[in-house]
C-alpha atoms as a PDB file:
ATOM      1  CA  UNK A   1       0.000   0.000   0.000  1.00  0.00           C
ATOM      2  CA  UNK A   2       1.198   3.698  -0.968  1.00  0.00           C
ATOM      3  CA  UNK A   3       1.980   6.063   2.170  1.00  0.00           C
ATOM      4  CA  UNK A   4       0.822   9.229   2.078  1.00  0.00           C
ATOM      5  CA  UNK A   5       4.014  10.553   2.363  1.00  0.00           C
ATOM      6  CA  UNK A   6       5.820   8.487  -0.918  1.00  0.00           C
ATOM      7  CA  UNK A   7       2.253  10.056  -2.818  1.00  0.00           C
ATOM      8  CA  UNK A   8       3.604  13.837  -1.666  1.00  0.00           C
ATOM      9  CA  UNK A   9       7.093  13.095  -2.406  1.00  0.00           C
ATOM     10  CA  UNK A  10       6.211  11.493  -5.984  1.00  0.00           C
ATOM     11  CA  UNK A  11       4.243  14.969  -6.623  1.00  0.00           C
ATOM     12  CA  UNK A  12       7.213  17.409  -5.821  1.00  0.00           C
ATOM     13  CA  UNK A  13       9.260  15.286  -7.894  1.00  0.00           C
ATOM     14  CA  UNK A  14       6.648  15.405 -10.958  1.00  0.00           C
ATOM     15  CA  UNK A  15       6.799  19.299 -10.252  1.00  0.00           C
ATOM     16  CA  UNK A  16       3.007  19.592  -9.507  1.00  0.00           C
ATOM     17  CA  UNK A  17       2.437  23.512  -8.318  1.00  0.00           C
ATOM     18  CA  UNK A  18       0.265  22.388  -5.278  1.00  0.00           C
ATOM     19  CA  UNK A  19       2.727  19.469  -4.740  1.00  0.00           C
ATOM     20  CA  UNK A  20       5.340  21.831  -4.055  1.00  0.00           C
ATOM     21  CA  UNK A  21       3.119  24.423  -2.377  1.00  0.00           C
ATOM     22  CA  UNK A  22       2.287  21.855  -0.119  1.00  0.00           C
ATOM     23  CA  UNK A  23       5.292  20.293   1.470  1.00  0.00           C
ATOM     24  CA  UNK A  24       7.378  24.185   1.491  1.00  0.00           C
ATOM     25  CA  UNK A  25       4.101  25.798   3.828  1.00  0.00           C
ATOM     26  CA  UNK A  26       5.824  26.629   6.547  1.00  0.00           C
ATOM     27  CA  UNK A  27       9.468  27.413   4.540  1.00  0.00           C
ATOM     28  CA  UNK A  28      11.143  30.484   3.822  1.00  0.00           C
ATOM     29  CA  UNK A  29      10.435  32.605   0.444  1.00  0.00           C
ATOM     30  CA  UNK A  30      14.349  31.285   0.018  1.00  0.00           C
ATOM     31  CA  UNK A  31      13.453  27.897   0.360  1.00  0.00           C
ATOM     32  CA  UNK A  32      10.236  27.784  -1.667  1.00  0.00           C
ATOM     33  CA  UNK A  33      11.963  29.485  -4.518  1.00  0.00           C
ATOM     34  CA  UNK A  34      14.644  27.229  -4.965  1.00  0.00           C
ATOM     35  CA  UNK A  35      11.974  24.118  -4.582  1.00  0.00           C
ATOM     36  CA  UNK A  36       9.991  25.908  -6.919  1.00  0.00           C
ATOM     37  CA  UNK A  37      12.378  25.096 -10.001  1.00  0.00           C
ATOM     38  CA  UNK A  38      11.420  21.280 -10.322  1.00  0.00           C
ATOM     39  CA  UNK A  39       8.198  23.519 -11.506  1.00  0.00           C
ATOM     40  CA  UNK A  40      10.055  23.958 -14.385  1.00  0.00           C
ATOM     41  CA  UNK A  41      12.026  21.220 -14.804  1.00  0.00           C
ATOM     42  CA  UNK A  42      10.067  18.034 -13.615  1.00  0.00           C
ATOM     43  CA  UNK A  43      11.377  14.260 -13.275  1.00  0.00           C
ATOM     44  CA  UNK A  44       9.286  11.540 -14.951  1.00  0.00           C
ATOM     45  CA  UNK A  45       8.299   9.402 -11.194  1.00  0.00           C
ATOM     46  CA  UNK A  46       6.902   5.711 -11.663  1.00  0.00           C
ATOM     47  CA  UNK A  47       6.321   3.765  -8.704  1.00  0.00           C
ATOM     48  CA  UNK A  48       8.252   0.184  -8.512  1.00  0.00           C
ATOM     49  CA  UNK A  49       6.604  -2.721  -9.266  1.00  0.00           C
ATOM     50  CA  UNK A  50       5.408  -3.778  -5.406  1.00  0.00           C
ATOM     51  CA  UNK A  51       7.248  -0.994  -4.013  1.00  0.00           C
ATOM     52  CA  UNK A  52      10.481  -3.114  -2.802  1.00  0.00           C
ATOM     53  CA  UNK A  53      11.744  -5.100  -4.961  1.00  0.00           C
ATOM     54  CA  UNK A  54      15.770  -5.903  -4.921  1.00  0.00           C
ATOM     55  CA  UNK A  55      17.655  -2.707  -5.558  1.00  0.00           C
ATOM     56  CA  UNK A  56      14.913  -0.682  -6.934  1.00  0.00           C
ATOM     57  CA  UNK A  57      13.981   1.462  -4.311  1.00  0.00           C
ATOM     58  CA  UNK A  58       9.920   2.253  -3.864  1.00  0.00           C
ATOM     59  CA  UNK A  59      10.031   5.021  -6.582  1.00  0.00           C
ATOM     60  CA  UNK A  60      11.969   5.784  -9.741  1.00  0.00           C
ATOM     61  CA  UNK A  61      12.826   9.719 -10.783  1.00  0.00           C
ATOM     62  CA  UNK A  62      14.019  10.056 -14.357  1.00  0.00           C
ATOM     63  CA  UNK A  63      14.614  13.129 -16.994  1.00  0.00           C
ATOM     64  CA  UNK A  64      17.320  13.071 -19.184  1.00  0.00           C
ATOM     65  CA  UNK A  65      20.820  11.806 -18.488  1.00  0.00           C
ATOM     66  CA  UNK A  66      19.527  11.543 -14.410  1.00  0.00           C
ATOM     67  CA  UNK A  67      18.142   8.149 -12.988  1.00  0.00           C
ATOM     68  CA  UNK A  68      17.143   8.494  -8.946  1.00  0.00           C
ATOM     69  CA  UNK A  69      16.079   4.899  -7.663  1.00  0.00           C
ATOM     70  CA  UNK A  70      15.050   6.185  -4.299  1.00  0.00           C
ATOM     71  CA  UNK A  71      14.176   4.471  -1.167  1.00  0.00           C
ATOM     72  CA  UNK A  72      11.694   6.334   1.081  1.00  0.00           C
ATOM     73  CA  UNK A  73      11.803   6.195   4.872  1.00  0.00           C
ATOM     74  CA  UNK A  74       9.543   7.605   7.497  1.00  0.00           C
ATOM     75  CA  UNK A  75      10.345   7.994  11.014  1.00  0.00           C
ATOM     76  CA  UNK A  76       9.704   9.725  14.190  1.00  0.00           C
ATOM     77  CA  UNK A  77      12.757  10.080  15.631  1.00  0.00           C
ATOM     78  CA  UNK A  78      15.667  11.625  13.710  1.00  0.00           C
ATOM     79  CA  UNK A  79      17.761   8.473  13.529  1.00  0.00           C
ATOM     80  CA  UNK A  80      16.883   4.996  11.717  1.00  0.00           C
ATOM     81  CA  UNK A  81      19.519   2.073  12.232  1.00  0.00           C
ATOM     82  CA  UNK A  82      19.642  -0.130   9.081  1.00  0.00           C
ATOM     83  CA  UNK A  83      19.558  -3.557   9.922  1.00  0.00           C
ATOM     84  CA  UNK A  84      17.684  -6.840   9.210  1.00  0.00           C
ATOM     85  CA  UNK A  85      15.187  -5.963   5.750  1.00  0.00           C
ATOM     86  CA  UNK A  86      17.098  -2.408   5.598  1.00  0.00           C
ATOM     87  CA  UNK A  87      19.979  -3.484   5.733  1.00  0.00           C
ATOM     88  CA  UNK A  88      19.278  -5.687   2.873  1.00  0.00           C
ATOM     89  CA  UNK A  89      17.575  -3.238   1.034  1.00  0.00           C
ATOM     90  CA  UNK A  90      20.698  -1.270   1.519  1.00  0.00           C
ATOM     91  CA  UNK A  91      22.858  -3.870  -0.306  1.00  0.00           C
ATOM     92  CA  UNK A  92      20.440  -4.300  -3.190  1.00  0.00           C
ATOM     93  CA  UNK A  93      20.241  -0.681  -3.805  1.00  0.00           C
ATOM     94  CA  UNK A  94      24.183  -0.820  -3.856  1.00  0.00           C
ATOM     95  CA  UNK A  95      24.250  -3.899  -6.374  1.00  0.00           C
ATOM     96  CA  UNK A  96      22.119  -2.434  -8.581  1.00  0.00           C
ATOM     97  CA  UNK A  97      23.281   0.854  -8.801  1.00  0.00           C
ATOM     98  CA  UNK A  98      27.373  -0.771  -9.761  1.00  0.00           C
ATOM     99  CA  UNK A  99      26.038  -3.023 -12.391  1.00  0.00           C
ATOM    100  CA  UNK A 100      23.773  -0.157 -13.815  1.00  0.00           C
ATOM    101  CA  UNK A 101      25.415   3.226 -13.656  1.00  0.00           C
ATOM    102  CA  UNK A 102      23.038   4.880 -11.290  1.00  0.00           C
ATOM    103  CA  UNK A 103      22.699   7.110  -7.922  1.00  0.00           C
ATOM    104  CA  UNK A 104      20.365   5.436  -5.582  1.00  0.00           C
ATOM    105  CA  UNK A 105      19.014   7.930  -3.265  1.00  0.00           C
ATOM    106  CA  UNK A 106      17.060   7.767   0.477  1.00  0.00           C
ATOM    107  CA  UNK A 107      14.467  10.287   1.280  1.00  0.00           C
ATOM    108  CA  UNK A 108      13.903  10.387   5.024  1.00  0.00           C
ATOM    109  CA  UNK A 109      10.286  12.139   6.080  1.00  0.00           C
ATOM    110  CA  UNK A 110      10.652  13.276  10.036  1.00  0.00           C
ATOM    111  CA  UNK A 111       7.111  13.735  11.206  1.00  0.00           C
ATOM    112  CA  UNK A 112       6.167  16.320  13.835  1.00  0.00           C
ATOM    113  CA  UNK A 113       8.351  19.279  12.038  1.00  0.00           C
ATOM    114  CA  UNK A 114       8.013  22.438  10.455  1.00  0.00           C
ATOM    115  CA  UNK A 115       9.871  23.800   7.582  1.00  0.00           C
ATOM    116  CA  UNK A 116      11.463  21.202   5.253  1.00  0.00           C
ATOM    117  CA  UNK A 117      10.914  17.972   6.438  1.00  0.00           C
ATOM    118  CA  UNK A 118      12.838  16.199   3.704  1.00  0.00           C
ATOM    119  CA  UNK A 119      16.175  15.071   3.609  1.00  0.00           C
ATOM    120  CA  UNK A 120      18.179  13.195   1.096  1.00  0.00           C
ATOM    121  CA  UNK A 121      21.223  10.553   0.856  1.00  0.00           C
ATOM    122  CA  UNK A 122      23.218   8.750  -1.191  1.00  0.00           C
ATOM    123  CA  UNK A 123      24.206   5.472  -1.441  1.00  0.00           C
ATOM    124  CA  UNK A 124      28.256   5.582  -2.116  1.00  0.00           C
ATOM    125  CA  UNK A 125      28.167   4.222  -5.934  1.00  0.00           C
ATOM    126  CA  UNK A 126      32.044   3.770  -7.884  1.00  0.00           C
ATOM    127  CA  UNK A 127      31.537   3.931 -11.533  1.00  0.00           C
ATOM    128  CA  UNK A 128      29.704   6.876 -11.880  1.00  0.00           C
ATOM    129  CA  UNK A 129      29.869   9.038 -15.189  1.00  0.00           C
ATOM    130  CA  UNK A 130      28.860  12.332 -16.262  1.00  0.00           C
ATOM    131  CA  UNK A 131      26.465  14.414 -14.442  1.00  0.00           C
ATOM    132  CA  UNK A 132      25.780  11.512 -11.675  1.00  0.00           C
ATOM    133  CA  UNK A 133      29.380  11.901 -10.881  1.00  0.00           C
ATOM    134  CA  UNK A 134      29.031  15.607 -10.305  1.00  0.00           C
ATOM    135  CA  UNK A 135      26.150  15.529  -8.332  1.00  0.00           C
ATOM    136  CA  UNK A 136      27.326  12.678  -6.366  1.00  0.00           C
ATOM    137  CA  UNK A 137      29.901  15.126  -5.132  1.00  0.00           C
ATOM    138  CA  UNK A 138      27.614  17.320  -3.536  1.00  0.00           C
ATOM    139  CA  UNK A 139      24.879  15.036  -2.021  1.00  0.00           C
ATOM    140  CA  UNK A 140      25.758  13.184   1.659  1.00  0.00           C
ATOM    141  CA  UNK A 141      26.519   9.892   2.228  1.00  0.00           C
ATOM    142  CA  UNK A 142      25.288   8.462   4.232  1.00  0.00           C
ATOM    143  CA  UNK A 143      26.229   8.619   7.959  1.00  0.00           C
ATOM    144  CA  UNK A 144      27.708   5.872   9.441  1.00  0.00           C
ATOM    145  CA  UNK A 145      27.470   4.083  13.218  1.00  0.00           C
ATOM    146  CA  UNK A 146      30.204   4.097  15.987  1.00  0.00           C
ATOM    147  CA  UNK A 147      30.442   0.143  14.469  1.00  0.00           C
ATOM    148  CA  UNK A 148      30.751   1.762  11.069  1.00  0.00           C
ATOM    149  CA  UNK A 149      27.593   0.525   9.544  1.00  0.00           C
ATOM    150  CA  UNK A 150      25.258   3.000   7.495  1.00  0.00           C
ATOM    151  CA  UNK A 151      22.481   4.810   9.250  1.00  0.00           C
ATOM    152  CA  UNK A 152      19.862   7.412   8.615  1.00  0.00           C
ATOM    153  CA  UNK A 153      20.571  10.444  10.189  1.00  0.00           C
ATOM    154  CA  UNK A 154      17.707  13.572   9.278  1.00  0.00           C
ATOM    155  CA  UNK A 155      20.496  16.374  10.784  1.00  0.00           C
ATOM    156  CA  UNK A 156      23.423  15.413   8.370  1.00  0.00           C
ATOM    157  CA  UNK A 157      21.393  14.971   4.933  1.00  0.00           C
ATOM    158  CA  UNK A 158      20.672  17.465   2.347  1.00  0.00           C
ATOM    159  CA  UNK A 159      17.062  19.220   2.253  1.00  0.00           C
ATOM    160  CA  UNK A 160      15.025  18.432  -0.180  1.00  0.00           C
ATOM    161  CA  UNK A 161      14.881  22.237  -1.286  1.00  0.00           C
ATOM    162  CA  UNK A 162      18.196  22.172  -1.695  1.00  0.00           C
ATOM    163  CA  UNK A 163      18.470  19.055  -3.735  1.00  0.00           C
ATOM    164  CA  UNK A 164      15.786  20.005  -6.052  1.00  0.00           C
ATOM    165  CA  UNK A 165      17.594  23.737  -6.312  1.00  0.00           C
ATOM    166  CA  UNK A 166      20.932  21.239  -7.494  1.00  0.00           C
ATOM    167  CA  UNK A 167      19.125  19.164  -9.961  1.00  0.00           C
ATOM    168  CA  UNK A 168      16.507  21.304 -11.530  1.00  0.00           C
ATOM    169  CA  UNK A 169      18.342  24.449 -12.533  1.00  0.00           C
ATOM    170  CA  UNK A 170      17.204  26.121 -15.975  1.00  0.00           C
ATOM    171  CA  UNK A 171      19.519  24.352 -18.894  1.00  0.00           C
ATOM    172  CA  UNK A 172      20.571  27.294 -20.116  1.00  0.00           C
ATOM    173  CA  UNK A 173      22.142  28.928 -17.282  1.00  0.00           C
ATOM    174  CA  UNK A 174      23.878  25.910 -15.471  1.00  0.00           C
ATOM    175  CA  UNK A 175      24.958  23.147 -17.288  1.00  0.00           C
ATOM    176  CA  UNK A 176      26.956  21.058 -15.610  1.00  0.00           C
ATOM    177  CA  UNK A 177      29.602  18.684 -18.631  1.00  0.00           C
ATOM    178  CA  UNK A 178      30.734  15.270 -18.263  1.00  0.00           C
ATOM    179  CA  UNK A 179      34.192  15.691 -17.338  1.00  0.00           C
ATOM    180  CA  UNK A 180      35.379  14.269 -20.875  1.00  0.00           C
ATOM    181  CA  UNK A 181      33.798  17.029 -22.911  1.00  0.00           C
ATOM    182  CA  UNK A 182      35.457  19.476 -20.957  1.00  0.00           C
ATOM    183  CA  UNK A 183      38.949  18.023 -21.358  1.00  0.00           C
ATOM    184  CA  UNK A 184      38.558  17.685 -25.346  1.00  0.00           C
ATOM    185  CA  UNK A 185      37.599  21.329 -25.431  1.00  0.00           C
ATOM    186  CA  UNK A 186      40.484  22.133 -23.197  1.00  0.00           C
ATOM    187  CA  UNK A 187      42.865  19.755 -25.241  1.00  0.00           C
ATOM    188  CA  UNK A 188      41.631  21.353 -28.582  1.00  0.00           C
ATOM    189  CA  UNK A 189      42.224  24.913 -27.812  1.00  0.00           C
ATOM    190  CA  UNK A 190      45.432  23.995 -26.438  1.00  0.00           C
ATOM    191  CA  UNK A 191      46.368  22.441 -29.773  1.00  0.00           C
ATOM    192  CA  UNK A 192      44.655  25.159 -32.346  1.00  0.00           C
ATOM    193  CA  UNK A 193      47.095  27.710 -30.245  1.00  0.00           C
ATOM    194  CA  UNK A 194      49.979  25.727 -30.495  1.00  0.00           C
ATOM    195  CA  UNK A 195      49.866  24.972 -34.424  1.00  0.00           C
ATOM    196  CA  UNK A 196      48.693  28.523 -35.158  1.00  0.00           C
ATOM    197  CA  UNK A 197      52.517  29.755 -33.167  1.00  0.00           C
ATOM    198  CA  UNK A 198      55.641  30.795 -34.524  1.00  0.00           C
ATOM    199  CA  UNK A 199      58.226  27.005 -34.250  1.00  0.00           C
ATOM    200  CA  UNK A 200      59.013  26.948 -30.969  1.00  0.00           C
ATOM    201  CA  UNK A 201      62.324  25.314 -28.730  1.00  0.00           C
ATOM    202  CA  UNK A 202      61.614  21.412 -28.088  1.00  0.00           C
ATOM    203  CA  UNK A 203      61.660  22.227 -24.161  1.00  0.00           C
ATOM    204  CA  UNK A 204      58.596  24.428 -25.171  1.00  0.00           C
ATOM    205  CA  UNK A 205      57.748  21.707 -26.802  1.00  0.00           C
ATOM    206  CA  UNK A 206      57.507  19.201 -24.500  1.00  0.00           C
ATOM    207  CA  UNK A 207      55.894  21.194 -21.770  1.00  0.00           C
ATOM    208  CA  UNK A 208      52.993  22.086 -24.332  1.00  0.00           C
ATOM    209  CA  UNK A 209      52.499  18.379 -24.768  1.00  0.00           C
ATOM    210  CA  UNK A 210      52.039  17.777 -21.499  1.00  0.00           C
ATOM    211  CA  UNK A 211      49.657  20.452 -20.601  1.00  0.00           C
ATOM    212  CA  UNK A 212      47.913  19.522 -23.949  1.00  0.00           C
ATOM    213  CA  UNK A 213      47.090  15.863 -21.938  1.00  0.00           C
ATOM    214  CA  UNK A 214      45.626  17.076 -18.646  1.00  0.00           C
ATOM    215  CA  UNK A 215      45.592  14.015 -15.995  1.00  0.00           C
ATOM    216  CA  UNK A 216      42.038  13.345 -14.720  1.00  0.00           C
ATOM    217  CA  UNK A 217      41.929  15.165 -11.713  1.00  0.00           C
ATOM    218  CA  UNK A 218      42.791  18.314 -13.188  1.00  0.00           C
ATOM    219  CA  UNK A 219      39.838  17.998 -15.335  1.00  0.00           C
ATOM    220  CA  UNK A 220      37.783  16.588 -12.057  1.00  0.00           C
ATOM    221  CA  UNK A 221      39.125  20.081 -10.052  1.00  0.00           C
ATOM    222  CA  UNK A 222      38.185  21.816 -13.458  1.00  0.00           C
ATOM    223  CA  UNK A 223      34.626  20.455 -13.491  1.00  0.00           C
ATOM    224  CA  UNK A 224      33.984  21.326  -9.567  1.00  0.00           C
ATOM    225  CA  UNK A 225      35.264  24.983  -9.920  1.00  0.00           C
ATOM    226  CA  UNK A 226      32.845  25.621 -13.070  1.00  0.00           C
ATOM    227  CA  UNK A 227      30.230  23.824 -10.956  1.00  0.00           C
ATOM    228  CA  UNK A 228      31.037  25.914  -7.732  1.00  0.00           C
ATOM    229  CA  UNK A 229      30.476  29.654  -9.555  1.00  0.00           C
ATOM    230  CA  UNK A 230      27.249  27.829 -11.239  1.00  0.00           C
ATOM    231  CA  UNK A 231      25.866  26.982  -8.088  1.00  0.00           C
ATOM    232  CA  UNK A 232      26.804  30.705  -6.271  1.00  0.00           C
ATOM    233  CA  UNK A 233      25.050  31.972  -9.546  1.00  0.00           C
ATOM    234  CA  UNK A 234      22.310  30.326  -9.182  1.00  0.00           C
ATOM    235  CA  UNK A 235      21.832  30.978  -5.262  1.00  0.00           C
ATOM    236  CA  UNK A 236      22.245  34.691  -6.161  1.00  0.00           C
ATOM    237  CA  UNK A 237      19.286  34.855  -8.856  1.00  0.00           C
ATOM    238  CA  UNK A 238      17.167  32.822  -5.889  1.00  0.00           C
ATOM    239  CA  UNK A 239      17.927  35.032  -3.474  1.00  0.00           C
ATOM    240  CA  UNK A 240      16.604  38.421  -5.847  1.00  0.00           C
ATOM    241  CA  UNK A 241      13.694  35.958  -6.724  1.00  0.00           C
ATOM    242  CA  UNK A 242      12.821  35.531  -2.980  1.00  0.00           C
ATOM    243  CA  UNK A 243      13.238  39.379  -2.387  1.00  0.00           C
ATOM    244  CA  UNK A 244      11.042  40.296  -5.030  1.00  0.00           C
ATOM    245  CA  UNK A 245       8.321  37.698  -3.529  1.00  0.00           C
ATOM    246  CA  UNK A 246       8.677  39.073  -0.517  1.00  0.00           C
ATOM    247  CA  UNK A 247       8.427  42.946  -0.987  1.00  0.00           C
ATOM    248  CA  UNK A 248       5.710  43.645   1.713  1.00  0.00           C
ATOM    249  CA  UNK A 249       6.387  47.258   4.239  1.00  0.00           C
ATOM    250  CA  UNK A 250       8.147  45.825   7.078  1.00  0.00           C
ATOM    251  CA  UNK A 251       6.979  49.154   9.543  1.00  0.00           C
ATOM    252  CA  UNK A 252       2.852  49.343   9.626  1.00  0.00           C
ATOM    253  CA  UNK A 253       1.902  53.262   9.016  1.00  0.00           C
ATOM    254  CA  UNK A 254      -0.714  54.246  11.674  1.00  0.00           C
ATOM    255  CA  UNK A 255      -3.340  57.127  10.171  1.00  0.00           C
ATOM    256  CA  UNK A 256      -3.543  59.860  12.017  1.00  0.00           C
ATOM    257  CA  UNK A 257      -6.856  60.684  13.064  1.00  0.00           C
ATOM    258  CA  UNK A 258      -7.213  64.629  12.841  1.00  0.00           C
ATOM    259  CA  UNK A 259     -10.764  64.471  13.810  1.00  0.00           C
ATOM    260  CA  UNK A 260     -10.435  62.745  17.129  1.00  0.00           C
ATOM    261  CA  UNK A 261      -9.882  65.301  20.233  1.00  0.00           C
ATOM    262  CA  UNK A 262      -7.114  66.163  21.355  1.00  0.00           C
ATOM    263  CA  UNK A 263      -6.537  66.055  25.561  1.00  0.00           C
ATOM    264  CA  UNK A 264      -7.173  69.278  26.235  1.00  0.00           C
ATOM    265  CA  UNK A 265      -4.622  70.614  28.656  1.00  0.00           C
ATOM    266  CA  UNK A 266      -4.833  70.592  32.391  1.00  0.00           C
ATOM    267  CA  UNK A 267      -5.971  74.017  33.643  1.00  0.00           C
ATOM    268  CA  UNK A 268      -2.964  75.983  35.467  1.00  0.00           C
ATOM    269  CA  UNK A 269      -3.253  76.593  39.025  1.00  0.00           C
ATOM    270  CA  UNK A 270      -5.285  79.953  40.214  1.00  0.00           C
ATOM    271  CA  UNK A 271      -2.693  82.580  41.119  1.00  0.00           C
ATOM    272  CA  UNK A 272      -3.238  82.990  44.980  1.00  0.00           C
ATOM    273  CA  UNK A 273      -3.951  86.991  44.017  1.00  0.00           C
ATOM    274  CA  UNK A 274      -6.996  85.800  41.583  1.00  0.00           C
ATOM    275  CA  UNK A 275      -8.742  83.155  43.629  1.00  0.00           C
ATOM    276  CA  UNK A 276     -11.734  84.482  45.515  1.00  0.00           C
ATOM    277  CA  UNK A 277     -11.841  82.270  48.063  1.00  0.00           C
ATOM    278  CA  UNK A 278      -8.054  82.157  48.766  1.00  0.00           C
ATOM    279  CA  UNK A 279      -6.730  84.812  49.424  1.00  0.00           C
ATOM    280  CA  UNK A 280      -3.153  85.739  50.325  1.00  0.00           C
ATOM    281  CA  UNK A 281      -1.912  86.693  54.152  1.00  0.00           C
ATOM    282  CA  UNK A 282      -0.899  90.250  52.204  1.00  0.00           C
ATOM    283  CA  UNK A 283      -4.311  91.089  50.553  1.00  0.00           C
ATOM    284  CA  UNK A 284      -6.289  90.733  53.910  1.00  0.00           C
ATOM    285  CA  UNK A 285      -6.592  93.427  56.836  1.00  0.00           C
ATOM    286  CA  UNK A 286      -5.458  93.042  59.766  1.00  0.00           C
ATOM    287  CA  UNK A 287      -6.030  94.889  63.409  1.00  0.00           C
ATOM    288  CA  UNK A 288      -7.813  97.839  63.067  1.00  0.00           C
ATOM    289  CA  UNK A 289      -8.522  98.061  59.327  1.00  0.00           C
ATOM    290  CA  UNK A 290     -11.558  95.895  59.635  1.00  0.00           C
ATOM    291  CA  UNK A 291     -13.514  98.489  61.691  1.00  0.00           C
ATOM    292  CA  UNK A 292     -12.774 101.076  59.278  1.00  0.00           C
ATOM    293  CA  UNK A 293     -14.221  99.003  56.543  1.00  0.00           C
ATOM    294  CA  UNK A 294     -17.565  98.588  58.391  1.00  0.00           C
ATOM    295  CA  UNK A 295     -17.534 102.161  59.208  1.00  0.00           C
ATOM    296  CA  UNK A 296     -17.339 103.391  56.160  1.00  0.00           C
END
């Protein structure tokens, strides 16, 4: 039987609108832009054949040269030992992804918390080409026990946000080449500059030749730098997306109310020489005064 949580998975990865709007409620306008791109750029998901059979994971993601045989898990606690069925599942996964060329992945769902509750492993795969290889490089392995067998650990793998910001970018913007094409494009400029030179010395010579031949993990450091400034790129461009999304006036203006009353001001205190019925030791008579006053 299909969870409820491999169904919302399966729509992110399909890049349905209220798929994605669903599982990024409670993120950050960041967060929601950058798992907005699988919008754009959606994987083809079909659910395995009984949902476990030997190294096929319970759903398959494809589009283009990327094949995802993933593996979903659902816990409540943060950390899921593999052992027993898991364990085996684990191996399968890991025999099928040698003899085919592929990335198997595990999505962990942590119930109970807000935000992006996704997160995504890999399972450590040799003979990886092309864009797998790449990506491999950037997604977690993953963790491993105090006996050194695998685990599932939600703090130390890769948000689901983040993984879909890394997979889904537009074409056109942030290609990422197999490592061969970029080494016969290096090697051929190399070459046009060198034939198109005056004769040069044959120490010249031979350090064009070897420069001409770059060993593989120049090309491999080559590949992650170009990669790198892609990805900054592309976090930059998110970043102005989210601002623009979230343009709202962070200080509320309060109208002022002219027609309300103003408090009028307390009334000053009567000078002793004004008050009537005070009145000041000085101002009254004293002694004999007050029989002239009757008398007159």
């Amino acid at each position: 039987m299909v969870s409820s949580y491999e169904r919302e998975l399966r729509a992110v990865l399909a890049g349905t609108p209220d798929g994605v709007r669903a599982v990024t409620r409670s993120c950050s306008q960041l967060e929601k832009a950058k798992a907005m791109q699988v919008v754009q750029r959606p994987f083809l998901v079909v659910r395995a054949a009984g949902s476990g059979i030997e190294g096929s994971g319970d759903i398959v993601a494809l589009r283009g040269d990327l094949c995802f045989p993933i593996e979903v898990k659902t816990t409540k606690n943060k950390k899921l030992y593999l052992s027993g069925r898991t364990s085996d599942q684990l191996k399968a996964l890991e025999k099928e992804g040698e003899r085919c060329g592929l990335l198997p992945l595990y999505a962990q769902r942590l119930k109970g918390v807000r935000g992006d509750s996704w997160r995504i492993f890999k399972v450590d795969i040799e003979n990886l080409t092309g864009r797998l290889a790449l990506l491999s490089r950037r997604i977690p392995s993953l963790p491993l026990t105090s006996g050194g067998r695998p685990m599932l650990d939600w703090e130390q793998g890769m948000p689901l946000h983040r993984f879909l910001a890394l997979t889904c970018r537009p074409s056109d913007e942030a290609p990422l080449e197999p490592l061969l094409d970029i080494g016969q494009r290096s090697a051929g400029k190399k070459s046009a500059n060198n034939s198109s030179g005056p004769q040069c010395n044959e120490a010249k010579s031979d350090t064009d030749s070897k420069n001409s031949n770059p060993t593989g993990n120049e090309l491999f450091e080559k590949a992650l730098a170009r990669a790198d400034a892609l990805e900054k790129k592309a976090v930059a461009e998110e970043l102005q997306f989210a601002a623009k999304i979230s343009q709202t006036p962070t200080t509320p203006t309060i109208p002022s109310d002219e027609s309300s009353p103003s408090p009028s001001p307390s009334p000053a205190p009567a000078q002793d020489g004004n008050d009537p019925f005070f009145k000041s030791e000085k101002a009254q008579p004293k002694g004999k005064n007050w029989l002239n006053l009757f008398q007159q």
